[in-house]
N, C-alpha and C. Protein backbone atom coordinates (compact mmCIF):
# COMPACT_ATOMS: atom_id res chain seq x y z
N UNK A 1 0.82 -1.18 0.00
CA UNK A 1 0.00 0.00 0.00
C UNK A 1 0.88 1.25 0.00
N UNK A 2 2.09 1.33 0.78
CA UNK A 2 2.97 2.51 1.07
C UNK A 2 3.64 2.75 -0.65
N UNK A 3 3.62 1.88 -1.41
CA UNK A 3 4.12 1.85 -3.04
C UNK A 3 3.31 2.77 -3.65
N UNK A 4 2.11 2.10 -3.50
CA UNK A 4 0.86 3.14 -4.51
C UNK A 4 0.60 4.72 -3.85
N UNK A 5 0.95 4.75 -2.27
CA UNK A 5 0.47 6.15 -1.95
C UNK A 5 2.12 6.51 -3.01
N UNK A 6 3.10 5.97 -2.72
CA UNK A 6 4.69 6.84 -3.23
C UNK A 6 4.21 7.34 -4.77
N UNK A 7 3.58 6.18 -5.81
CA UNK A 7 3.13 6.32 -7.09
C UNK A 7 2.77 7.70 -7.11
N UNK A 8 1.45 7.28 -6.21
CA UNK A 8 0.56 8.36 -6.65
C UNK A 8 0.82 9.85 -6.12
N UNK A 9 2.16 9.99 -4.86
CA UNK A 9 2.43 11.15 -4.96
C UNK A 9 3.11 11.67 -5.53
N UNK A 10 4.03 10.63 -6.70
CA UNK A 10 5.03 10.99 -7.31
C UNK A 10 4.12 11.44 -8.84
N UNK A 11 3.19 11.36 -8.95
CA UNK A 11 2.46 12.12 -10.44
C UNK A 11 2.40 13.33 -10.20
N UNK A 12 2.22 13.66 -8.74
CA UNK A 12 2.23 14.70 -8.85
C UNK A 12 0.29 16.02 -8.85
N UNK A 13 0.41 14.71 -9.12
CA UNK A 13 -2.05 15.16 -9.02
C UNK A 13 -2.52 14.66 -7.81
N UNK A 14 -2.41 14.87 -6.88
CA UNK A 14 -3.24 14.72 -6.00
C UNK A 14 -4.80 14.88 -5.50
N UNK A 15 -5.52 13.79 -5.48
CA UNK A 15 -7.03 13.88 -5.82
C UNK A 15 -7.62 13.06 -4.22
N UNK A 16 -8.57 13.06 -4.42
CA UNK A 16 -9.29 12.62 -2.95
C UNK A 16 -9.46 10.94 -2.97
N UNK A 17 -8.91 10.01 -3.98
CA UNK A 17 -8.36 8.74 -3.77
C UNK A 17 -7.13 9.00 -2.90
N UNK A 18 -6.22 9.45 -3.75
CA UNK A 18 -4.79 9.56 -2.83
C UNK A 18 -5.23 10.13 -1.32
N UNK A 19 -5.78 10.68 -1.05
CA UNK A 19 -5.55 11.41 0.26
C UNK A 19 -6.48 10.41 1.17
N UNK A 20 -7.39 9.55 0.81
CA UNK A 20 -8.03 8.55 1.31
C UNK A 20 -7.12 7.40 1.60
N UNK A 21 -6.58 6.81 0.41
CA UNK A 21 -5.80 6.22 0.42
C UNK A 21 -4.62 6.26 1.45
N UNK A 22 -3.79 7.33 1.73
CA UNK A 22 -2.77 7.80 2.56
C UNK A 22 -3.75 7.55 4.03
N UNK A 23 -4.95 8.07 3.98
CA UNK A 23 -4.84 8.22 5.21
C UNK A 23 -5.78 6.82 6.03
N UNK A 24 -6.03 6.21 5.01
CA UNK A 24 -6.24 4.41 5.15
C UNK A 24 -4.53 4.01 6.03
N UNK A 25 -3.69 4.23 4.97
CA UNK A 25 -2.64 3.65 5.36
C UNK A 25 -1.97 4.45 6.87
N UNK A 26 -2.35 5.52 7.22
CA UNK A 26 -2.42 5.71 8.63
C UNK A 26 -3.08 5.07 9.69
N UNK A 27 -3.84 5.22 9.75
CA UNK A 27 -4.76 4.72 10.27
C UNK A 27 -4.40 3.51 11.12
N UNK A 28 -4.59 2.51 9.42
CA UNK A 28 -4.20 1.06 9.45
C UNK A 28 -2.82 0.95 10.41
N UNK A 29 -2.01 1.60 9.93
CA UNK A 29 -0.48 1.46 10.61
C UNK A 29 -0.44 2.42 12.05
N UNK A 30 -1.02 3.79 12.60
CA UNK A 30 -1.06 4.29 13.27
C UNK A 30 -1.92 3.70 14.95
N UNK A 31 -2.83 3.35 14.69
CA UNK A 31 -3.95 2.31 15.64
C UNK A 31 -3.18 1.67 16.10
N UNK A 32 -2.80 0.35 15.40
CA UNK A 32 -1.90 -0.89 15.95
C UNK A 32 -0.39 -0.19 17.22
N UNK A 33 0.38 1.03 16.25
CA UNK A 33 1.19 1.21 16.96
C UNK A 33 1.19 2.08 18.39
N UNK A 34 -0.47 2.53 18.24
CA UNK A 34 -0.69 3.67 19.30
C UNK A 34 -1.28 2.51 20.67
N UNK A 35 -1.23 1.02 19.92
CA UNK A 35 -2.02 0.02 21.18
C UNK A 35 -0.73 -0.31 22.00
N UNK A 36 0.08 -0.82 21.20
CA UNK A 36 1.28 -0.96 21.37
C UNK A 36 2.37 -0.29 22.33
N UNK A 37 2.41 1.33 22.11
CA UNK A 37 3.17 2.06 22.64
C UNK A 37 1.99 2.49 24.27
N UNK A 38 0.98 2.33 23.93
CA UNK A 38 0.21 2.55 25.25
C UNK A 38 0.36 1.44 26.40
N UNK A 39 -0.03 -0.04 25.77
CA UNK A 39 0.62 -1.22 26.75
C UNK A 39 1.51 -1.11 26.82
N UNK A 40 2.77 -0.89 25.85
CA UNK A 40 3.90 -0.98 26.45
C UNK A 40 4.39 0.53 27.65
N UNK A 41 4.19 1.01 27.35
CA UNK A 41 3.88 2.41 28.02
C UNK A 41 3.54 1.51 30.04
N UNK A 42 2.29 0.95 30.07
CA UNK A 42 1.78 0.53 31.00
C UNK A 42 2.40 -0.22 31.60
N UNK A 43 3.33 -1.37 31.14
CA UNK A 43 4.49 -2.65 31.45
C UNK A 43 5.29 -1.88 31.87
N UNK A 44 6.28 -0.85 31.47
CA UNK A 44 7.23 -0.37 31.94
C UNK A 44 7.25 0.29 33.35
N UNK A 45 6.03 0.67 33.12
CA UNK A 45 5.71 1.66 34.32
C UNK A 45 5.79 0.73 35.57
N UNK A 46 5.49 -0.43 35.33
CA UNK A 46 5.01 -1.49 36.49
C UNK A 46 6.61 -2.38 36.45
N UNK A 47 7.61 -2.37 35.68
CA UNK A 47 9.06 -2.81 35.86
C UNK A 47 9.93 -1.86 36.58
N UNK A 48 10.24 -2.31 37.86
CA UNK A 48 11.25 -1.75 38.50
C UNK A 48 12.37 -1.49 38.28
N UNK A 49 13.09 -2.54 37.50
CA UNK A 49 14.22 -2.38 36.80
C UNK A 49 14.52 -1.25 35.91
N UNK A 50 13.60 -1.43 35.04
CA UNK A 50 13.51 -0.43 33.82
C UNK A 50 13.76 1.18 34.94
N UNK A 51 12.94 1.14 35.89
CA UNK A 51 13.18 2.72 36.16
C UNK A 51 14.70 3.10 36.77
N UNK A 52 15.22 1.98 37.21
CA UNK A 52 16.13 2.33 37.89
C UNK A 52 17.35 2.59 36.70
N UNK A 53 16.90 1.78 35.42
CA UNK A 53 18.25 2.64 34.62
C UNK A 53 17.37 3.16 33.37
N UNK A 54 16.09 3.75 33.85
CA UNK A 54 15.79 5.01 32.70
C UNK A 54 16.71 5.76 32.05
N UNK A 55 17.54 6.36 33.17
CA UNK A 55 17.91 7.50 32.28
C UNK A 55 19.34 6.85 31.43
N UNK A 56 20.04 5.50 31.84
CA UNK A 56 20.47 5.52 31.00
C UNK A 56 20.28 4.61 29.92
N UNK A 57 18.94 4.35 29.67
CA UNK A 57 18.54 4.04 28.16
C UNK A 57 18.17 4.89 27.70
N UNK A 58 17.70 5.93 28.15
CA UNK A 58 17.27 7.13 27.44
C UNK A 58 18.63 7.71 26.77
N UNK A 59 19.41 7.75 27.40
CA UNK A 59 20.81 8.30 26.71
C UNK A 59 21.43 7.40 25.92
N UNK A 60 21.34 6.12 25.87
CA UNK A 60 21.55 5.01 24.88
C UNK A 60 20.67 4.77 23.47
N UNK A 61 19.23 5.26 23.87
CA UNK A 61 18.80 5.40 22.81
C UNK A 61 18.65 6.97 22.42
N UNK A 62 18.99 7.98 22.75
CA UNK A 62 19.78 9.18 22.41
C UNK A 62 20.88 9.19 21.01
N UNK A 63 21.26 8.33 21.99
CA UNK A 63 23.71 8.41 20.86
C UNK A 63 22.75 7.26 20.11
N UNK A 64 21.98 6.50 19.83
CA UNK A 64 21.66 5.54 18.79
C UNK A 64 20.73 6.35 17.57
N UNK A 65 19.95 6.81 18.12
CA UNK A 65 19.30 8.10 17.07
C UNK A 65 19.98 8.75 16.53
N UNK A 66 21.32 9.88 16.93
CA UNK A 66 22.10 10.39 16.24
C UNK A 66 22.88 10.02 15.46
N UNK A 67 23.50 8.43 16.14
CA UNK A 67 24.59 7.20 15.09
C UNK A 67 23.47 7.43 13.81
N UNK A 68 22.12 7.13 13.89
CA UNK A 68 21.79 6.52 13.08
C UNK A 68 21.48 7.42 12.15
N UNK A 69 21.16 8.61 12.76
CA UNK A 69 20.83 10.13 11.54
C UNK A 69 22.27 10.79 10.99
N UNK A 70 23.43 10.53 11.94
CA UNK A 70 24.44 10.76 11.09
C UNK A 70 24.81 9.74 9.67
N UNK A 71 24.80 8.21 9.90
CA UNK A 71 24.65 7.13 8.99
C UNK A 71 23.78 7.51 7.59
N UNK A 72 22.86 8.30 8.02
CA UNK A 72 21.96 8.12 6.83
C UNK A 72 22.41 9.55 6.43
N UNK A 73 23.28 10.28 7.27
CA UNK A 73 23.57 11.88 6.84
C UNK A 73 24.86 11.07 5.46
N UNK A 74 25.74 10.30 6.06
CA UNK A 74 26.77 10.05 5.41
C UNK A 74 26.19 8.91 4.76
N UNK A 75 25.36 8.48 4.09
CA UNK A 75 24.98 7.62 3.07
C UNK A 75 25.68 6.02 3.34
N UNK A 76 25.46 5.67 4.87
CA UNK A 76 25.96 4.23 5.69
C UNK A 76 24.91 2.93 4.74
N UNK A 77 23.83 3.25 4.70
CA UNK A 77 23.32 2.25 3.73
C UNK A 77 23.52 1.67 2.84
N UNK A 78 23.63 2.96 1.90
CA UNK A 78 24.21 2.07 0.91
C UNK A 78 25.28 1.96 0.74
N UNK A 79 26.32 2.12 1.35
CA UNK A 79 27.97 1.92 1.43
C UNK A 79 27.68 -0.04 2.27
N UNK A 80 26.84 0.08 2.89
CA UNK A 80 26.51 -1.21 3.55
C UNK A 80 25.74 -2.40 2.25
N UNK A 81 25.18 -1.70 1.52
CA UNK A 81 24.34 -2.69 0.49
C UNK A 81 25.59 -2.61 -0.67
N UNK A 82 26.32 -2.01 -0.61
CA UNK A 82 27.24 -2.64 -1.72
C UNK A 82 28.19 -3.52 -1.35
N UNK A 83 28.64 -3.92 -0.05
CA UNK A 83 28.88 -5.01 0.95
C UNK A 83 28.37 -6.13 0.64
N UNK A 84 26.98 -6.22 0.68
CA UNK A 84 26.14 -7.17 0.39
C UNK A 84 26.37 -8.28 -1.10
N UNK A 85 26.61 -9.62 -0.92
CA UNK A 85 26.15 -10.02 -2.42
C UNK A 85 25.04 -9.80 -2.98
N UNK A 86 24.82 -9.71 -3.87
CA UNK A 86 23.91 -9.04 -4.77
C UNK A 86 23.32 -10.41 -5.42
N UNK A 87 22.28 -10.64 -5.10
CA UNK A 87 21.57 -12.19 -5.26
C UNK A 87 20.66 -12.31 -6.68
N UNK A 88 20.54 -10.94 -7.56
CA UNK A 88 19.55 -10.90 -8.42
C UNK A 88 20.53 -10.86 -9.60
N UNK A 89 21.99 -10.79 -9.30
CA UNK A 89 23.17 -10.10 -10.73
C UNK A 89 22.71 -11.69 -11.31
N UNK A 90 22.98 -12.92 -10.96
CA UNK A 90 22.61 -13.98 -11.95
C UNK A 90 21.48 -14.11 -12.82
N UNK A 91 20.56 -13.73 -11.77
CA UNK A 91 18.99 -13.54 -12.59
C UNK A 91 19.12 -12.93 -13.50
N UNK A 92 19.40 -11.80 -13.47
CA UNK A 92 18.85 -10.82 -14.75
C UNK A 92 19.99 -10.63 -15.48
N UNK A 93 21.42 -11.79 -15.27
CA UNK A 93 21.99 -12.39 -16.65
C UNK A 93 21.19 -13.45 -17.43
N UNK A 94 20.41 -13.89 -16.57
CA UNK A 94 19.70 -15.49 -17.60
C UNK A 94 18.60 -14.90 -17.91
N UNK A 95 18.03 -13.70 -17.79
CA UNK A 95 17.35 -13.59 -18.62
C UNK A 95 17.17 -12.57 -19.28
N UNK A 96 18.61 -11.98 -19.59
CA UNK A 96 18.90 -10.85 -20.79
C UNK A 96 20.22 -11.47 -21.39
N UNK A 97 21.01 -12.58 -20.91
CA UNK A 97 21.99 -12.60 -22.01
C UNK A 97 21.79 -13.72 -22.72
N UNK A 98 21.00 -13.42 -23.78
CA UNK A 98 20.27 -14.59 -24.81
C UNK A 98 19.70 -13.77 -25.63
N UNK A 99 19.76 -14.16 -26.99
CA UNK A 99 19.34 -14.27 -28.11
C UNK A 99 18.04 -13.93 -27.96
N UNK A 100 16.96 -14.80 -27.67
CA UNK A 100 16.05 -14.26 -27.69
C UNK A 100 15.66 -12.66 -27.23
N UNK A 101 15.81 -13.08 -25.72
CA UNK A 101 15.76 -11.79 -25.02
C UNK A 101 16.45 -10.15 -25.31
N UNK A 102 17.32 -10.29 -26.46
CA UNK A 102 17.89 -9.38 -27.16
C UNK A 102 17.44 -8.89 -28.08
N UNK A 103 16.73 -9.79 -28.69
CA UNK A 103 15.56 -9.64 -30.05
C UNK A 103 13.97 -8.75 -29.07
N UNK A 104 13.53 -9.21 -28.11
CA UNK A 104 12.55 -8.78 -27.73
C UNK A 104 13.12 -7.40 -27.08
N UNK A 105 14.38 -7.01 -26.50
CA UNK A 105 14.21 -5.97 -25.93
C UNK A 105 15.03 -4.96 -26.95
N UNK A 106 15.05 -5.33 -28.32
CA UNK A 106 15.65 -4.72 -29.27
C UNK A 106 14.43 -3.68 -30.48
N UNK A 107 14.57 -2.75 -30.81
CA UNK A 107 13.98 -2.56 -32.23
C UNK A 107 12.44 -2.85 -32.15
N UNK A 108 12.80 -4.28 -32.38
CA UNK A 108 11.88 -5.11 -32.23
C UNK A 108 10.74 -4.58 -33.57
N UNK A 109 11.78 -4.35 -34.80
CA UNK A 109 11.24 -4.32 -35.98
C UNK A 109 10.22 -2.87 -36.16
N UNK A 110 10.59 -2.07 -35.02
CA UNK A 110 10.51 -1.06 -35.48
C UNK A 110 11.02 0.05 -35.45
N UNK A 111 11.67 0.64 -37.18
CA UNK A 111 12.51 0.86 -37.29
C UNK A 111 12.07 2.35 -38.09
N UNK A 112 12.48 3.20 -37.70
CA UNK A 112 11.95 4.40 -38.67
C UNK A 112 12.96 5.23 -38.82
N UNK A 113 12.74 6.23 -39.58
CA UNK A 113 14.63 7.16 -39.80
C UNK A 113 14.71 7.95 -38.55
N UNK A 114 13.94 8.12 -37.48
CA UNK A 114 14.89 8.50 -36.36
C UNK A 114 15.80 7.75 -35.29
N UNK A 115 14.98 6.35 -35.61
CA UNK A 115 15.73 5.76 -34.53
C UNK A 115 16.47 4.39 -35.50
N UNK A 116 16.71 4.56 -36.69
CA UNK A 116 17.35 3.63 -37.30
C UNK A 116 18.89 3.25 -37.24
N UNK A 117 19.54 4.46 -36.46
CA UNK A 117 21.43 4.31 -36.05
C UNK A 117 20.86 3.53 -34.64
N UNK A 118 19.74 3.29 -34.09
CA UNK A 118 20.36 2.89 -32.38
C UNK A 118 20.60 1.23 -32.59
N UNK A 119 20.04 0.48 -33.58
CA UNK A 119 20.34 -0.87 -33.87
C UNK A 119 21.87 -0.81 -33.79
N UNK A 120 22.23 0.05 -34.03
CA UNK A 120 23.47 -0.91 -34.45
C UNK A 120 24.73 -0.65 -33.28
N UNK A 121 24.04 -0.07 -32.29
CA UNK A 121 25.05 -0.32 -31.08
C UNK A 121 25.04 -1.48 -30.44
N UNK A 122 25.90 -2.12 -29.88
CA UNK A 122 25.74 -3.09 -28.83
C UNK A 122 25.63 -3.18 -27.45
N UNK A 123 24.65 -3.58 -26.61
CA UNK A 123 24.74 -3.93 -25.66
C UNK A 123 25.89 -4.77 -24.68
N UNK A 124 25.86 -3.68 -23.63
CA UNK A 124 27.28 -3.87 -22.62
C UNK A 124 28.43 -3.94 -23.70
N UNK A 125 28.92 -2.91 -23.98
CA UNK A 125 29.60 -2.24 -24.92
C UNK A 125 31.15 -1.40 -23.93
N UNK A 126 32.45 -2.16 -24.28
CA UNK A 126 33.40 -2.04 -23.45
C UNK A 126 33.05 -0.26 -23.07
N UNK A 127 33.40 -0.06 -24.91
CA UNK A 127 33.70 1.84 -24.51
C UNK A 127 31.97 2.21 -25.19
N UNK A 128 32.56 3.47 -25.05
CA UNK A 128 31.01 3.91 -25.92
C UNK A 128 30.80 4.41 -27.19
N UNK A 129 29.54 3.90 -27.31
CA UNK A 129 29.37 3.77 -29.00
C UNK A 129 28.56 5.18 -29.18
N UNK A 130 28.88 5.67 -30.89
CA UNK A 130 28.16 6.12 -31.68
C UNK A 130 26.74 5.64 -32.13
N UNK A 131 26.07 5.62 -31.38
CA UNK A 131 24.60 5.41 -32.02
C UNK A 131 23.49 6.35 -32.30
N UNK A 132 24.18 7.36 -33.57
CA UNK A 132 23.26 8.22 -34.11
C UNK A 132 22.27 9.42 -33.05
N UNK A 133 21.57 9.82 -33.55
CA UNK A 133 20.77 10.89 -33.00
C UNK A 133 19.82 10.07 -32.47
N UNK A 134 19.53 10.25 -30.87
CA UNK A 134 18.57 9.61 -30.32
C UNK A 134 17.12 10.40 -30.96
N UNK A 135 16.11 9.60 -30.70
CA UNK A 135 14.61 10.07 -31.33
C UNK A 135 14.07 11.08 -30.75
N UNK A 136 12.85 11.84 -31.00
CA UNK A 136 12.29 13.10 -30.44
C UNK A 136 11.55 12.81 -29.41
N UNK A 137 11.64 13.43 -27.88
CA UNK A 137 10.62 12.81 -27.27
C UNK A 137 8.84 13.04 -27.58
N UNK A 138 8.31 12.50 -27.14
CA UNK A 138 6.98 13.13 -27.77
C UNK A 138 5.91 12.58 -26.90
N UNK A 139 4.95 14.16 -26.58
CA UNK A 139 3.79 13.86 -25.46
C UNK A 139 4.37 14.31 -23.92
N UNK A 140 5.18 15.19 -23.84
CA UNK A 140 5.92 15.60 -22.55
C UNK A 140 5.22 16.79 -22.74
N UNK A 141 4.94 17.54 -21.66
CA UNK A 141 5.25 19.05 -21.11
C UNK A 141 6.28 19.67 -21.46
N UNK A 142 6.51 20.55 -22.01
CA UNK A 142 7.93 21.67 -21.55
C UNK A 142 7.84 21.40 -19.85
N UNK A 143 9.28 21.95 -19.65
CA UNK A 143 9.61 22.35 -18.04
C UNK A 143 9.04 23.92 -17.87
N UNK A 144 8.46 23.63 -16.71
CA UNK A 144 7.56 24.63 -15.90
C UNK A 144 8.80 25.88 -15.68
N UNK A 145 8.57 26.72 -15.89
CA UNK A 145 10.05 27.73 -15.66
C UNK A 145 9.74 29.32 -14.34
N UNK A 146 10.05 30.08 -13.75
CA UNK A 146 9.71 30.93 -13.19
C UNK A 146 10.83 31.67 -13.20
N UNK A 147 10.18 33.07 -12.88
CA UNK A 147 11.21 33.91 -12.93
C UNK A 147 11.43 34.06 -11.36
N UNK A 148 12.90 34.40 -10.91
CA UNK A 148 13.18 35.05 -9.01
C UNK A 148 12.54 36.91 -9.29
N UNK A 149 12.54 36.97 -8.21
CA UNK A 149 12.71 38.16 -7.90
C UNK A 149 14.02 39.25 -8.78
N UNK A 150 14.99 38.50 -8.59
CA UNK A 150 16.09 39.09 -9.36
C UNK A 150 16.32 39.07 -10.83
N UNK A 151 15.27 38.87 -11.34
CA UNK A 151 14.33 38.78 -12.84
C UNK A 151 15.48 36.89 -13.64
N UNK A 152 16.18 36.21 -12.94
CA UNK A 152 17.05 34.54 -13.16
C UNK A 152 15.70 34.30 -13.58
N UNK A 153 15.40 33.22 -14.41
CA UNK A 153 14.64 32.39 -14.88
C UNK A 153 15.11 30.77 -13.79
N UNK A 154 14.55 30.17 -13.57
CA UNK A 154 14.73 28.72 -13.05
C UNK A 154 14.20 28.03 -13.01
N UNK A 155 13.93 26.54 -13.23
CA UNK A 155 13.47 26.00 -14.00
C UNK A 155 12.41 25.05 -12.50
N UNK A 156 11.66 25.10 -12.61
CA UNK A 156 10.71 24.48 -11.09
C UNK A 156 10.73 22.93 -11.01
N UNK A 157 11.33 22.39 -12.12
CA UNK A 157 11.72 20.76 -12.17
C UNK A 157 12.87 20.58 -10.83
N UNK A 158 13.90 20.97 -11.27
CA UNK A 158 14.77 20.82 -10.76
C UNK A 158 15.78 22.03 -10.35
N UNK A 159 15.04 22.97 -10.48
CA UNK A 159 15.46 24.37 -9.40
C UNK A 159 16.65 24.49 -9.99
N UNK A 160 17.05 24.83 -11.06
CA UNK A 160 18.31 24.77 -11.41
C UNK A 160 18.31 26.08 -12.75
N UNK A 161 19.69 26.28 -12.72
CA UNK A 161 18.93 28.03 -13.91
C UNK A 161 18.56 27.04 -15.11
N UNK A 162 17.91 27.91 -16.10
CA UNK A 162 16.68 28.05 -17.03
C UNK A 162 17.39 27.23 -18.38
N UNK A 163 18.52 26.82 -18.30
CA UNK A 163 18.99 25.70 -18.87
C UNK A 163 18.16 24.75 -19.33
N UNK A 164 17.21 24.52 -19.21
CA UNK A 164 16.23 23.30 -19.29
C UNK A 164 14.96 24.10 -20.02
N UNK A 165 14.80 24.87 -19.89
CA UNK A 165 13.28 26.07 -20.23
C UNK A 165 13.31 26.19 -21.01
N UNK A 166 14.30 26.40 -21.86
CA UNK A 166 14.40 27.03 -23.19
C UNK A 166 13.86 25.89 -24.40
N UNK A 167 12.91 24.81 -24.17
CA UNK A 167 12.61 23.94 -24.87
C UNK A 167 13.66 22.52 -25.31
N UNK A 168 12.99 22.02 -26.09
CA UNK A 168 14.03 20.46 -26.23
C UNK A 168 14.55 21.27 -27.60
């Protein structure tokens, strides 16, 4: 469910499905954890132990919040997932390095004079190839553009100067 609210906020239209939707998925997920943190809330209170070293789990889980917001400040994840073997690199050799599968994710016989140089590059290609003038996109928006105050043009995609505005 958390996929389709990301979808649907990533279009960018927000309509009264999405906001139903989102707030289904609160709800759903918010309830359970508010039962949760209330019993547990209630157990603690009634463990003696626990109070006598409150404060220093509170300061343990303190320096663990910050480890963990610095980690994600310095990009620890994925420096950690490239660690990881990577369990899917075989898969999606067996089923792109074949003949067939080259034919289907190729052309695929249609071929017109804008995109008639991209045949003839190859896939996983040491250096890089010449493959002609890529095709026109078509059915996009222009980029949304605004002017600052200081009369800069910038482009509201990606906030960046007007490099992009000036059409394809």
């Amino acid at each position: 469910m958390l996929a389709a609210i990301i979808v649907a906020g990533a279009t960018g239209r927000i309509r009264i499905d999405t906001v139903l939707l989102t707030a289904s998925f609160a709800i759903g997920v918010g309830v359970p954890l508010l039962v949760l943190a209330l019993a547990g809330r209630g157990v603690l209170e009634r463990i003696r132990a626990f109070r006598t070293r409150e404060r220093g789990l509170r300061i343990a889980a303190g320096v663990a919040m910050l480890a963990l917001a610095v980690g994600l400040v310095r990009n620890v994840p994925q420096q950690l997932q490239r660690l990881l073997p990577d369990d899917t690199a075989q898969l999606q050799r067996d089923l792109t390095d074949n003949d067939q599968a080259a034919q289907a994710l190729g052309l695929g016989g249609l071929v017109t004079d804008e995109n008639r140089d991209l045949d003839n590059c190859t896939n996983g290609a040491d250096e890089p190839q010449s493959c002609g003038t890529a095709p026109a996109i078509r059915g996009i928006d222009p980029w949304e553009c605004t002017r600052s105050r200081s009369g800069e043009q910038r482009c509201d995609d990606c906030g960046r100067d007007a490099a992009c505005c000036g059409g394809w």
